[in-house]
C-alpha atoms as a PDB file:
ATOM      1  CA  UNK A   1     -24.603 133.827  42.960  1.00  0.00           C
ATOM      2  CA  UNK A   2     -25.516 134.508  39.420  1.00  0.00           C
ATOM      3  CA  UNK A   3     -22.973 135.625  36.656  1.00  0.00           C
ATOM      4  CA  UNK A   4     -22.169 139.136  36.018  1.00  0.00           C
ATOM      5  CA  UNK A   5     -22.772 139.778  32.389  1.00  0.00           C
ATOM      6  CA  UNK A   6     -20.172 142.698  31.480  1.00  0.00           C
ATOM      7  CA  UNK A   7     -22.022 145.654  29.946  1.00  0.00           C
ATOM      8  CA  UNK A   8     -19.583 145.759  26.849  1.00  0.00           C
ATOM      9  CA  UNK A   9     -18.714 142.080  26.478  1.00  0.00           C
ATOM     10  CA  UNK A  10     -15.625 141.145  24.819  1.00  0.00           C
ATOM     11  CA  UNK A  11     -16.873 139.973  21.349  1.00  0.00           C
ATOM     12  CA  UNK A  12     -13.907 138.864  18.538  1.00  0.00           C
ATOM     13  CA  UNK A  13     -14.923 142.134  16.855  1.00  0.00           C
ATOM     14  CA  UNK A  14     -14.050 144.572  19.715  1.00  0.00           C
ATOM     15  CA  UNK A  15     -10.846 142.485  20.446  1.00  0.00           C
ATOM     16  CA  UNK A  16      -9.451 143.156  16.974  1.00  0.00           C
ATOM     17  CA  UNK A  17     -10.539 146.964  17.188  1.00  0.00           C
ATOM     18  CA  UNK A  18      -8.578 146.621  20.242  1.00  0.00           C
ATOM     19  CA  UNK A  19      -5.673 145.371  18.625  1.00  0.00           C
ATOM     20  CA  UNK A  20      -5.427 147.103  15.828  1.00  0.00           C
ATOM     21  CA  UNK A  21      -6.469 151.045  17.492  1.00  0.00           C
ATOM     22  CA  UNK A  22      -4.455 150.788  20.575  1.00  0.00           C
ATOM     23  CA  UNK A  23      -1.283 151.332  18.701  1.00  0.00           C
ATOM     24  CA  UNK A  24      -2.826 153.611  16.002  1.00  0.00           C
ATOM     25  CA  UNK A  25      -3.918 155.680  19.223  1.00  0.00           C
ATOM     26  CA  UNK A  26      -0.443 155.358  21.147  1.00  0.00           C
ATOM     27  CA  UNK A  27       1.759 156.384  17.884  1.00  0.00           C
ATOM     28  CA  UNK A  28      -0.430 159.172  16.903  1.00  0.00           C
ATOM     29  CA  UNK A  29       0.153 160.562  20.538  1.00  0.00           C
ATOM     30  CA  UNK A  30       4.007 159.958  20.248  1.00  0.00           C
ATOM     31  CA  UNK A  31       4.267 161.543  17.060  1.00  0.00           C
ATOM     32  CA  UNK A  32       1.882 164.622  17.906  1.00  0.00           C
ATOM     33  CA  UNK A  33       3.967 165.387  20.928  1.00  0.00           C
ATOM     34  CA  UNK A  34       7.261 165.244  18.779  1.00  0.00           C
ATOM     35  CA  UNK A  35       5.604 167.241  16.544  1.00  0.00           C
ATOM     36  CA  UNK A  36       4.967 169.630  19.502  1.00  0.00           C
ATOM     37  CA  UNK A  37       8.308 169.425  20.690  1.00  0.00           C
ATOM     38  CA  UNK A  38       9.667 170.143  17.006  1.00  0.00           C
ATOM     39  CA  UNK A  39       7.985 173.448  16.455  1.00  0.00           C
ATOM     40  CA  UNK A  40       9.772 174.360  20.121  1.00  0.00           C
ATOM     41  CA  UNK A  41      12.923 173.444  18.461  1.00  0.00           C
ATOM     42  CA  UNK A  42      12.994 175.718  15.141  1.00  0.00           C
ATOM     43  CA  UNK A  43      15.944 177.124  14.367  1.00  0.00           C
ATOM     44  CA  UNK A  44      17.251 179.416  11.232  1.00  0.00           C
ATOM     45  CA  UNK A  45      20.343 180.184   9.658  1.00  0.00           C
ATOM     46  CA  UNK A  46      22.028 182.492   6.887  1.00  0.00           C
ATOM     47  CA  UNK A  47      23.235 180.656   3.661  1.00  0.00           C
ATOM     48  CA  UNK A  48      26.028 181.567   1.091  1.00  0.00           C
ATOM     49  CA  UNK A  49      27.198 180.189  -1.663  1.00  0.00           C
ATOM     50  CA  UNK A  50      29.533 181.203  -5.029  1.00  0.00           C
ATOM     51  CA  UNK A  51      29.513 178.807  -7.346  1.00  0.00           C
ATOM     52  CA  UNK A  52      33.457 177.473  -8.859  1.00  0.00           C
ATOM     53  CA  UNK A  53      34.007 179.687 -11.811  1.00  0.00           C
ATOM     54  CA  UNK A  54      34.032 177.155 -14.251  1.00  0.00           C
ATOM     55  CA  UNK A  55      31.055 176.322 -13.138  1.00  0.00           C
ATOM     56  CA  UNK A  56      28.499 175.355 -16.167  1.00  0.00           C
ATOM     57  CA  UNK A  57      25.292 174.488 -14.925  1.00  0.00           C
ATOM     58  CA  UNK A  58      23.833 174.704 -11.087  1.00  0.00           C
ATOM     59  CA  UNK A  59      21.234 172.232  -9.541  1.00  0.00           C
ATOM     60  CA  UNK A  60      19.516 173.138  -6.646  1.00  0.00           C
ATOM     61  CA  UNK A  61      17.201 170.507  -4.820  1.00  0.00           C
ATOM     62  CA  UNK A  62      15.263 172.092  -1.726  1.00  0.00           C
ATOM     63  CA  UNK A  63      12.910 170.476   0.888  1.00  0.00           C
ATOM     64  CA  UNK A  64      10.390 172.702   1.020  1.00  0.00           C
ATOM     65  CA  UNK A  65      11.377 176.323   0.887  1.00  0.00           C
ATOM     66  CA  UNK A  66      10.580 179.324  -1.498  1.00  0.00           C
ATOM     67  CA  UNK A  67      13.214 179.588  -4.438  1.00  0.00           C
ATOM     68  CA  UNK A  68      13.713 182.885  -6.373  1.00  0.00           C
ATOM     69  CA  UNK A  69      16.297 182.304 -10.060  1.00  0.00           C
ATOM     70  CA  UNK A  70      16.883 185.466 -11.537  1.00  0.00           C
ATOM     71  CA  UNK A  71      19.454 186.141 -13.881  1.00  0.00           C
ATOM     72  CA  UNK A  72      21.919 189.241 -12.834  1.00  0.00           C
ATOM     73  CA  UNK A  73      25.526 190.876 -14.081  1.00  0.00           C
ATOM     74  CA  UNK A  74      28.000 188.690 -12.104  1.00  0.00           C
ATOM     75  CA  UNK A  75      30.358 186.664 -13.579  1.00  0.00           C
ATOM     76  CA  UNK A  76      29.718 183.544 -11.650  1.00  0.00           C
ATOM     77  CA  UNK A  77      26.336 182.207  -9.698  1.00  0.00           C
ATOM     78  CA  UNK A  78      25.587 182.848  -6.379  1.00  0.00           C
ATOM     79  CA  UNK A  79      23.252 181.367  -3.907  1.00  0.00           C
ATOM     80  CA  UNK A  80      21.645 183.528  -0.981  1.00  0.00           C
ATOM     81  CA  UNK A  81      18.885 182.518   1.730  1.00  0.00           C
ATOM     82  CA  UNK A  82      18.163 181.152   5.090  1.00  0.00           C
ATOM     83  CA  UNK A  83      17.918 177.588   5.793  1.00  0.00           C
ATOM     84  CA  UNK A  84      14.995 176.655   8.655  1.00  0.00           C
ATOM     85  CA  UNK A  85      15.073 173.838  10.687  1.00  0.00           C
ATOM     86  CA  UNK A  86      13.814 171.548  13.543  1.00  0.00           C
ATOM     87  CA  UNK A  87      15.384 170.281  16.728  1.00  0.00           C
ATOM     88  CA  UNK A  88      18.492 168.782  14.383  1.00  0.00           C
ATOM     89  CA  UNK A  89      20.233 171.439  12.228  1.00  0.00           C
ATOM     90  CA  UNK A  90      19.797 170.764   8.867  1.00  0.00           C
ATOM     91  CA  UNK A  91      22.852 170.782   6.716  1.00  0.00           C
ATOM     92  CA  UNK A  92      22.914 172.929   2.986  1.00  0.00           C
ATOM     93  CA  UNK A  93      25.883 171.067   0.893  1.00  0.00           C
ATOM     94  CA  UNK A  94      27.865 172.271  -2.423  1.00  0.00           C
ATOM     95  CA  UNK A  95      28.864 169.051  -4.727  1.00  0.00           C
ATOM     96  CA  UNK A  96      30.876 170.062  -8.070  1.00  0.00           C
ATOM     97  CA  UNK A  97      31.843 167.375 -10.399  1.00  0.00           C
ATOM     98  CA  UNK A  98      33.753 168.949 -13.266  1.00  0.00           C
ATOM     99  CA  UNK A  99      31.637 171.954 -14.435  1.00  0.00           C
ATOM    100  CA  UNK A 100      28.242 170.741 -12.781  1.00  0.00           C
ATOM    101  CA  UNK A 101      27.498 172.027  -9.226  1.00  0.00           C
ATOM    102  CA  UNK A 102      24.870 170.519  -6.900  1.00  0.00           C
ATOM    103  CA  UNK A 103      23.401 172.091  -3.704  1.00  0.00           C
ATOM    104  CA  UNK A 104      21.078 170.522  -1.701  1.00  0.00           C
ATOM    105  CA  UNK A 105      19.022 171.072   1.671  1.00  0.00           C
ATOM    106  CA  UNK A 106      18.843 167.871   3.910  1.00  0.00           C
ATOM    107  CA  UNK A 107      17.233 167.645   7.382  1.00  0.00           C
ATOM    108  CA  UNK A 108      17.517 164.574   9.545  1.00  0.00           C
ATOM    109  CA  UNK A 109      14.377 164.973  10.574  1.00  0.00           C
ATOM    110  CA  UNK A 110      11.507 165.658   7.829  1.00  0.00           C
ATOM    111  CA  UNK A 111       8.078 164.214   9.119  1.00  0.00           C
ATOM    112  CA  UNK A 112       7.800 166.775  12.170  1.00  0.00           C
ATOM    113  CA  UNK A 113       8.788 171.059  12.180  1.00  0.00           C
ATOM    114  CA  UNK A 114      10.502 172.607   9.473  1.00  0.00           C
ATOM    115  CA  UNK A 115      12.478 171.601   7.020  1.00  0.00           C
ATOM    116  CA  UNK A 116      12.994 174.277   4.404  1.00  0.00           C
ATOM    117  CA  UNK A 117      15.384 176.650   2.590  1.00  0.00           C
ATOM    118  CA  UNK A 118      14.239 180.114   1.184  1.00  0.00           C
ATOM    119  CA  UNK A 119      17.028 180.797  -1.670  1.00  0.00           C
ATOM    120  CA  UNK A 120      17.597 183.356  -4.195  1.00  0.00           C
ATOM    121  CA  UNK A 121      19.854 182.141  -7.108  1.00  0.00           C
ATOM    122  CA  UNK A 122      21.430 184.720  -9.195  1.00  0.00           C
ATOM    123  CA  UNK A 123      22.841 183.555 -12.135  1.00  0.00           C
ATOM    124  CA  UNK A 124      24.974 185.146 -15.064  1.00  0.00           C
ATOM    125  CA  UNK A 125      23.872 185.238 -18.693  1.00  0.00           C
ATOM    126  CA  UNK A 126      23.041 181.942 -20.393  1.00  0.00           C
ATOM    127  CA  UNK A 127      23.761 179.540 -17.215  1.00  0.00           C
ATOM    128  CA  UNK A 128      21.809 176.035 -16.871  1.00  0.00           C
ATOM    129  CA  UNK A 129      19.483 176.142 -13.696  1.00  0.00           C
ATOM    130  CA  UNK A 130      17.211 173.428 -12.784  1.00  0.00           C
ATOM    131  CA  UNK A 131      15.936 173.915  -9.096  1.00  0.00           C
ATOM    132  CA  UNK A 132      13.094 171.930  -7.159  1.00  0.00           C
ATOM    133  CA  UNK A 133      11.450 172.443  -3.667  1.00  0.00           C
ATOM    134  CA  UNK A 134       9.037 170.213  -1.759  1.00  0.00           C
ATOM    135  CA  UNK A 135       6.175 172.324  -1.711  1.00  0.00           C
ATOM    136  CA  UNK A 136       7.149 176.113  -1.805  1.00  0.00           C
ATOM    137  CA  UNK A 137       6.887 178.776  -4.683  1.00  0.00           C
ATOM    138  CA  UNK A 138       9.169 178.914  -7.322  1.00  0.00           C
ATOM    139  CA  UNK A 139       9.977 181.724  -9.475  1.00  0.00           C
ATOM    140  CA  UNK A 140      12.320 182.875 -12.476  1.00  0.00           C
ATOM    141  CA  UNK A 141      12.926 186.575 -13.629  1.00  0.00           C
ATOM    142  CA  UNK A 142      14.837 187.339 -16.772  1.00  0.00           C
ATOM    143  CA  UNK A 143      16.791 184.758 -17.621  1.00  0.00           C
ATOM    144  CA  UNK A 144      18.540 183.764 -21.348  1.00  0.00           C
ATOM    145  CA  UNK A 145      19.388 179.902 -20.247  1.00  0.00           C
ATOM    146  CA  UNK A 146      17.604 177.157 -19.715  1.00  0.00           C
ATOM    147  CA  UNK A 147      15.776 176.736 -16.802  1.00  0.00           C
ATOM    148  CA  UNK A 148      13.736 173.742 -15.199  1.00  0.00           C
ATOM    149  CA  UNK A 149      11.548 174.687 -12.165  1.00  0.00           C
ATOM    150  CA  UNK A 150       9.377 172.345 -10.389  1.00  0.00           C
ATOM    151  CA  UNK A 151       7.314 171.759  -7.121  1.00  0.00           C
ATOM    152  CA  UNK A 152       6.008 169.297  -4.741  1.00  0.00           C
ATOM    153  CA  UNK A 153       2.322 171.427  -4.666  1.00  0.00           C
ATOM    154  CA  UNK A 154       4.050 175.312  -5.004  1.00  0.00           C
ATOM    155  CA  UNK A 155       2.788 178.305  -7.321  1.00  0.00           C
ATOM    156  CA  UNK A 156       5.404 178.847 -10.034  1.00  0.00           C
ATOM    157  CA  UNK A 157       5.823 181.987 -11.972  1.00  0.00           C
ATOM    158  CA  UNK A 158       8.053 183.400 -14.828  1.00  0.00           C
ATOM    159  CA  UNK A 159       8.194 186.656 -15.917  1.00  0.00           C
ATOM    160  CA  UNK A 160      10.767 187.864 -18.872  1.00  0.00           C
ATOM    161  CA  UNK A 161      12.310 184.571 -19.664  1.00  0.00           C
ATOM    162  CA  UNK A 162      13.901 184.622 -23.156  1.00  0.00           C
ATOM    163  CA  UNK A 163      15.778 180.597 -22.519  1.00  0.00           C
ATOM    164  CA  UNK A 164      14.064 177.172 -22.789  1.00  0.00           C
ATOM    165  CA  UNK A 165      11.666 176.788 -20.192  1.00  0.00           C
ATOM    166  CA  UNK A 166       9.880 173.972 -18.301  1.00  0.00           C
ATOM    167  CA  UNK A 167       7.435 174.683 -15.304  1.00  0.00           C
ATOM    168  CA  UNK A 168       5.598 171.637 -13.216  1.00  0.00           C
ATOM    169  CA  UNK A 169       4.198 170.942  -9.819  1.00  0.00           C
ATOM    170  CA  UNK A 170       1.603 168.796  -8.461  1.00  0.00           C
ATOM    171  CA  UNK A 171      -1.227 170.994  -7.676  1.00  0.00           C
ATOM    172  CA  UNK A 172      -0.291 174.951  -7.421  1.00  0.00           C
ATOM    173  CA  UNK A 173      -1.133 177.096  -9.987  1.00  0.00           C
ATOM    174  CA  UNK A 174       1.890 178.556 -12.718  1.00  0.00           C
ATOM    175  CA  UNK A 175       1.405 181.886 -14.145  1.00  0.00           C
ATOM    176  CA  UNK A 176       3.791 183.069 -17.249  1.00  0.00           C
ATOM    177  CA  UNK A 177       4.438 186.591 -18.766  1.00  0.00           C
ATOM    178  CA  UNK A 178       6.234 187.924 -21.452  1.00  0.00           C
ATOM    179  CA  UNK A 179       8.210 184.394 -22.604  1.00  0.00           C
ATOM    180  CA  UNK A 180      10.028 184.652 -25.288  1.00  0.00           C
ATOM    181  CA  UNK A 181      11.525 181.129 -25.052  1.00  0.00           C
ATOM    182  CA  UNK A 182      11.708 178.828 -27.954  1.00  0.00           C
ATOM    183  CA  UNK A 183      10.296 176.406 -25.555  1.00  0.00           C
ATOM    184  CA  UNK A 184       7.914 176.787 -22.349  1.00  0.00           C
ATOM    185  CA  UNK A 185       5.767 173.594 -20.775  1.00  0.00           C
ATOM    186  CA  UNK A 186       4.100 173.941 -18.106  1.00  0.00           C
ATOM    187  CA  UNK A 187       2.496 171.260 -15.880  1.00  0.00           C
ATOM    188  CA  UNK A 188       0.311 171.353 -12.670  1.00  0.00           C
ATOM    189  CA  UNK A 189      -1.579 168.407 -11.245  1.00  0.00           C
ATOM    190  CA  UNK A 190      -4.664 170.496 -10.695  1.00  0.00           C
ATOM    191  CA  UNK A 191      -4.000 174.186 -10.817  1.00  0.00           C
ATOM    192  CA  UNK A 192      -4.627 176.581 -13.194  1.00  0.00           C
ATOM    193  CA  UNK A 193      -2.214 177.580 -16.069  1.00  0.00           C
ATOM    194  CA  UNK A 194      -2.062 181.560 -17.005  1.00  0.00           C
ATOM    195  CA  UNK A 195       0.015 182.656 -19.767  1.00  0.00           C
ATOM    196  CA  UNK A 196       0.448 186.514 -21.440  1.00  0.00           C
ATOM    197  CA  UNK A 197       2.232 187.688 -23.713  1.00  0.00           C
ATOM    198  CA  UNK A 198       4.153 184.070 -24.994  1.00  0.00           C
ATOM    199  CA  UNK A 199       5.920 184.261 -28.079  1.00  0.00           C
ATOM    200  CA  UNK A 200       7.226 181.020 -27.790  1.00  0.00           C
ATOM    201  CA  UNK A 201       7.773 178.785 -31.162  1.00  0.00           C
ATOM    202  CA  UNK A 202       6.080 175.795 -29.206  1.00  0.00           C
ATOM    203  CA  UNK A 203       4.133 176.345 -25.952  1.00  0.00           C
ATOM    204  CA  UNK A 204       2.623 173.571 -24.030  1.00  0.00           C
ATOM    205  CA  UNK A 205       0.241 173.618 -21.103  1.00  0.00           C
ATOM    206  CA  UNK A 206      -1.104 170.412 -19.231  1.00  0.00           C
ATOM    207  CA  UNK A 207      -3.282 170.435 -15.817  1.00  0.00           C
ATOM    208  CA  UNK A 208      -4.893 167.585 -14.618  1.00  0.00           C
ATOM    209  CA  UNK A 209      -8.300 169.591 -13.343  1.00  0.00           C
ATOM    210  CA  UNK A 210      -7.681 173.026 -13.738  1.00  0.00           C
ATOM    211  CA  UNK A 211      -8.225 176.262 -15.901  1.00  0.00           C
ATOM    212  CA  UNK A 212      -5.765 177.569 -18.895  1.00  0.00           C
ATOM    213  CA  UNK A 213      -6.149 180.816 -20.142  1.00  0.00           C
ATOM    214  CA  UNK A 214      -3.601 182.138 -22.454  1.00  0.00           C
ATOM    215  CA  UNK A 215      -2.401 184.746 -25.122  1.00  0.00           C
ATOM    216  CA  UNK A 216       0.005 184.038 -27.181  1.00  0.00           C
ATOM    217  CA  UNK A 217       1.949 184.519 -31.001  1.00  0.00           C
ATOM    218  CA  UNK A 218       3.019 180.640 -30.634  1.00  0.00           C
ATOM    219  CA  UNK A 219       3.401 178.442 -33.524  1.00  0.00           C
ATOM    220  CA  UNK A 220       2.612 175.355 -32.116  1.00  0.00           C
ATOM    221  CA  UNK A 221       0.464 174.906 -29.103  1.00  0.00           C
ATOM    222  CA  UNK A 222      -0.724 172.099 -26.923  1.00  0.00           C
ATOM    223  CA  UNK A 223      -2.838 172.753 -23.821  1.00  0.00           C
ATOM    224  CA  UNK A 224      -4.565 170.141 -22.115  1.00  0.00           C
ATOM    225  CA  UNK A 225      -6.779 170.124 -19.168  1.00  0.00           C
ATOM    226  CA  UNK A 226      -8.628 166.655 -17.037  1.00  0.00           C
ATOM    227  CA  UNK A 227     -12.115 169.031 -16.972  1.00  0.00           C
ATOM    228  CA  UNK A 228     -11.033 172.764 -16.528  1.00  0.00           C
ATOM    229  CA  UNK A 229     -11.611 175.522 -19.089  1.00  0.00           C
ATOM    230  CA  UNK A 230      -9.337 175.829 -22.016  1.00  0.00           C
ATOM    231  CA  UNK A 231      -9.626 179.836 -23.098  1.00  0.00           C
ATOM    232  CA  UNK A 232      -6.662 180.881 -25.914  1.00  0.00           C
ATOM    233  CA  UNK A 233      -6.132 183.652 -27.877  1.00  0.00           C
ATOM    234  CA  UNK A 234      -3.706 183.903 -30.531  1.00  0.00           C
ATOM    235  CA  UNK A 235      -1.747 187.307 -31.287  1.00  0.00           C
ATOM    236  CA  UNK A 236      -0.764 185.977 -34.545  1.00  0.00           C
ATOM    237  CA  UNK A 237      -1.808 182.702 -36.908  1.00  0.00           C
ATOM    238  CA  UNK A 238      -0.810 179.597 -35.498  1.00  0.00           C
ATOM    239  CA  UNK A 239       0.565 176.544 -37.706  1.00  0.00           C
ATOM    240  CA  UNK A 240      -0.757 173.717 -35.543  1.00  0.00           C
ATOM    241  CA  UNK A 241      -3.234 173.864 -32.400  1.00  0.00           C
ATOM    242  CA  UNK A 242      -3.673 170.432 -30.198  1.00  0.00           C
ATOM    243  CA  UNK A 243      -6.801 171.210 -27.801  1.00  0.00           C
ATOM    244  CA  UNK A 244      -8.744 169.295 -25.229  1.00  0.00           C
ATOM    245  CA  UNK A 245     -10.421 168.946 -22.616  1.00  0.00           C
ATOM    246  CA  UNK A 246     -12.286 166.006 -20.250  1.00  0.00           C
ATOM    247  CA  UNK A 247     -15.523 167.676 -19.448  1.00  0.00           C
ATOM    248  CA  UNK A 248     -14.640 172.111 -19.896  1.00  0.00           C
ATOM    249  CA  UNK A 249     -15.178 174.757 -22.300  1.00  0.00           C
ATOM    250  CA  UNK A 250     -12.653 175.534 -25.117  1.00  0.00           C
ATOM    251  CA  UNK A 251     -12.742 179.018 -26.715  1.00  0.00           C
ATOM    252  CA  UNK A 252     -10.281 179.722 -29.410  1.00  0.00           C
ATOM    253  CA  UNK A 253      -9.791 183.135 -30.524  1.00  0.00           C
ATOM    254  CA  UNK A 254      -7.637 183.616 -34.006  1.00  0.00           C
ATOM    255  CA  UNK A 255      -6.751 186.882 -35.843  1.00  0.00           C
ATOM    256  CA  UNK A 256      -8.991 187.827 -38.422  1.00  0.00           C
ATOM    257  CA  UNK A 257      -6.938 188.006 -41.288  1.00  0.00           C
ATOM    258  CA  UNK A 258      -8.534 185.696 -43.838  1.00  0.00           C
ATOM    259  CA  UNK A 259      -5.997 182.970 -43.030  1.00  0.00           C
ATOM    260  CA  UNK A 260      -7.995 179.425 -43.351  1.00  0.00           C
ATOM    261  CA  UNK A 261      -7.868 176.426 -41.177  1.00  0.00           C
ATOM    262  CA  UNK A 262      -7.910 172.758 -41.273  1.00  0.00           C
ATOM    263  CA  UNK A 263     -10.378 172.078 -38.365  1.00  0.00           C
ATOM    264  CA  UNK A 264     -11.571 169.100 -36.364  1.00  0.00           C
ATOM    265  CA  UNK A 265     -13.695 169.843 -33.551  1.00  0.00           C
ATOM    266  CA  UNK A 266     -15.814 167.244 -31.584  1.00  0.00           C
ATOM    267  CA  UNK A 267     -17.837 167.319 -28.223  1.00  0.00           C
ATOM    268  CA  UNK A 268     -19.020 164.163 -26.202  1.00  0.00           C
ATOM    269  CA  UNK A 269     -22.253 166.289 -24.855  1.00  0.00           C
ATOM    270  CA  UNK A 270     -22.012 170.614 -25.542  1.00  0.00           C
ATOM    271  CA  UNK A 271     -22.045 171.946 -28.878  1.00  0.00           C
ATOM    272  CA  UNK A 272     -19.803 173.553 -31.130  1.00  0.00           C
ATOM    273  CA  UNK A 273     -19.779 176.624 -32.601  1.00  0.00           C
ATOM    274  CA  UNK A 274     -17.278 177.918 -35.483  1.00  0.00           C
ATOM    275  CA  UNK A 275     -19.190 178.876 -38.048  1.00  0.00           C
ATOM    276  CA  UNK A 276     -17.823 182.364 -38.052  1.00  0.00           C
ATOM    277  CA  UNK A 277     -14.219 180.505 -38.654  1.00  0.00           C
ATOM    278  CA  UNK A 278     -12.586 179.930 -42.855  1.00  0.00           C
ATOM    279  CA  UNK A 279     -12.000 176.433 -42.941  1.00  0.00           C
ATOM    280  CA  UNK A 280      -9.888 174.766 -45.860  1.00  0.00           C
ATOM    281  CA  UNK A 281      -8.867 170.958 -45.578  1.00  0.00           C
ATOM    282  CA  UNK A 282      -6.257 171.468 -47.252  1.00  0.00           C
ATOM    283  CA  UNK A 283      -4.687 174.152 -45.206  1.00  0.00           C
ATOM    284  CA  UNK A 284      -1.468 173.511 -44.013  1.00  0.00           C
ATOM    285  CA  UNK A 285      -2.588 175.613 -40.652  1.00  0.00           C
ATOM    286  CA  UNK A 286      -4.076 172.851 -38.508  1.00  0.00           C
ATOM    287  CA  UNK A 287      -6.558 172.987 -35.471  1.00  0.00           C
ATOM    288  CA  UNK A 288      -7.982 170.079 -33.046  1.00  0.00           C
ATOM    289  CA  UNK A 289     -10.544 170.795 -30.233  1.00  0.00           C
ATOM    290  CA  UNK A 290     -11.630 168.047 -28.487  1.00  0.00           C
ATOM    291  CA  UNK A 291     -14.137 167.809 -24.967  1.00  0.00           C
ATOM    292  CA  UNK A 292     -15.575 165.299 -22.876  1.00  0.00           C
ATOM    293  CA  UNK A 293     -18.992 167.257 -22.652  1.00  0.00           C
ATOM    294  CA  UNK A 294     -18.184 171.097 -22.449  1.00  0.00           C
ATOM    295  CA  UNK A 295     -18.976 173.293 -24.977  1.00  0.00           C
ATOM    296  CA  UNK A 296     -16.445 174.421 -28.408  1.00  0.00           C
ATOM    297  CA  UNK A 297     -16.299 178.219 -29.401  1.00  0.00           C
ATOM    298  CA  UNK A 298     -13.419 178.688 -32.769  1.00  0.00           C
ATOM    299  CA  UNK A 299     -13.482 182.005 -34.304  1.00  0.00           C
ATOM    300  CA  UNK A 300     -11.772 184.994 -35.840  1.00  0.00           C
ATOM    301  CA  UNK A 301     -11.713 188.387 -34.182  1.00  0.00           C
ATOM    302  CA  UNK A 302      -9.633 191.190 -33.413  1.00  0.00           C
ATOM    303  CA  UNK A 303     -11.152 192.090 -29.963  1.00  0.00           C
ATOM    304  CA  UNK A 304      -9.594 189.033 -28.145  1.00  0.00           C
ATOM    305  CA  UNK A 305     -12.977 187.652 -27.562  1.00  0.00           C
ATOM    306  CA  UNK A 306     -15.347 185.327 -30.056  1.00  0.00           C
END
């Protein structure tokens, strides 16, 4: 009797798709059923927290929940929020060594479900906060210390904030108003940066493929973007201007007042125009636009636009 030839034979290529897939396949079944399991399991409670009196300076590191600072008239900080969970109750701990205090969200299980706390921080006047989450929003309301807010891929917004300021996360977008800080960075791994209204001595803006577009009375100012747009206008006359961009557009709008600048602009492939703009080499007021290929617009109006 002849041989049965197998209509899929076993060739060494098949055996080692074999091989490998079969427990690709199995633990992507095991974990999308615990994952399934997990969402069954959510659970949710309230949080509370005063901070020791002497307390000079709070840190608050969060999986993945929304976080709220805002400075308010108590005499101590407080925390406030609800902690979400999956199958295993998370646990939300308070750590003060001398006058730092630490709280922190940990879940046993962080893969699968929920693992998140939504907190609203209110701080009294002039108190250190530095507070990070996973992946939610962050924002900080009218504030007078310094304040550090980042996130895993979050929006992050300030609004009012008159203390040192530093914004960053990984690929949401930050959007600033009315900053008075000496200080303000901001940092996103691909969002866009919006600023209005900055009086800050030295502002600096960084996104790795996204848009800035700002308004400022800043001194100093550094924005750089991996290919995005770079649009800035300047409320008052700026000592020093850093600008550039891998492959967007730069527009710089100063006041038309007469003052003269020291100006280096250069383009890989667009053009530049600022022709309109009273350049001195000698001027102690100093600006730098550079792009990858995009297109360079410098000039002096009054109207916010070139």
């Amino acid at each position: 009797m002849a041989a049965i030839t197998p209509a899929f034979p076993m060739t060494r290529g098949r055996r080692v798709a074999l091989v490998l897939g079969v427990p690709v396949c199995l633990a992507l079944i095991v974990y999308n059923g615990f994952d399934l399991v997990a969402n069954f399991g959510e659970g949710k409670y309230a949080v509370s927290y005063a901070l020791p009196a002497g307390a000079k300076s709070l840190t608050l590191s969060d999986a993945g929940g929304q976080v709220t600072v805002k400075q308010a008239p108590v005499s101590r900080a407080t925390l406030t929020g609800t902690a979400r969970y999956s199958l295993i109750r998370s646990t939300v701990t308070e750590h003060t060594v001398g006058d730092r205090t630490t709280i922190g969200n940990h879940c046993p299980l962080r893969l699968v479900g929920d693992c998140e706390l939504d907190a609203t921080v209110s701080v009294p006047v002039g108190l250190p906060v530095s507070a990070s989450t996973g992946g939610g929003n962050a924002s900080v309301t009218g504030t007078t210390g310094p304040v550090t807010l980042s996130s895993g891929g979050g929006d992050l917004s300030a609004d009012d904030v008159s203390g040192p300021l530093s914004l960053s996360t990984n690929g949401g977008n930050i959007q600033v108003n009315a900053i008075t800080a000496h200080t303000l960075t901001a940092s996103s791994g691909g969002g866009d940066i919006t600023a209005d209204g900055v009086s800050s001595a030295t502002f600096t803006a960084n996104t790795t493929g996204g848009n800035i577009q700002a308004t400022v009375s800043s001194a100093r100012v550094t924005a750089g973007s991996g290919g995005g747009d770079i649009d800035i206008v300047f409320m008052s006359v700026p000592l020093n201007v850093q600008v550039s961009t891998s492959g967007g557009n730069i527009t710089v709008v100063l006041p038309a007042n007469g003052v003269k600048y020291d100006v280096s602009a250069s383009t890989v492939g667009g053009g530049v125009n600022d022709g309109e703009l009273g350049k001195d080499t000698s001027s102690k007021n100093v600006i730098t636009a550079t792009s990858g290929g995009g297109h360079i617009t410098l000039c002096q109006s009054n109207s916010g636009h070139c």
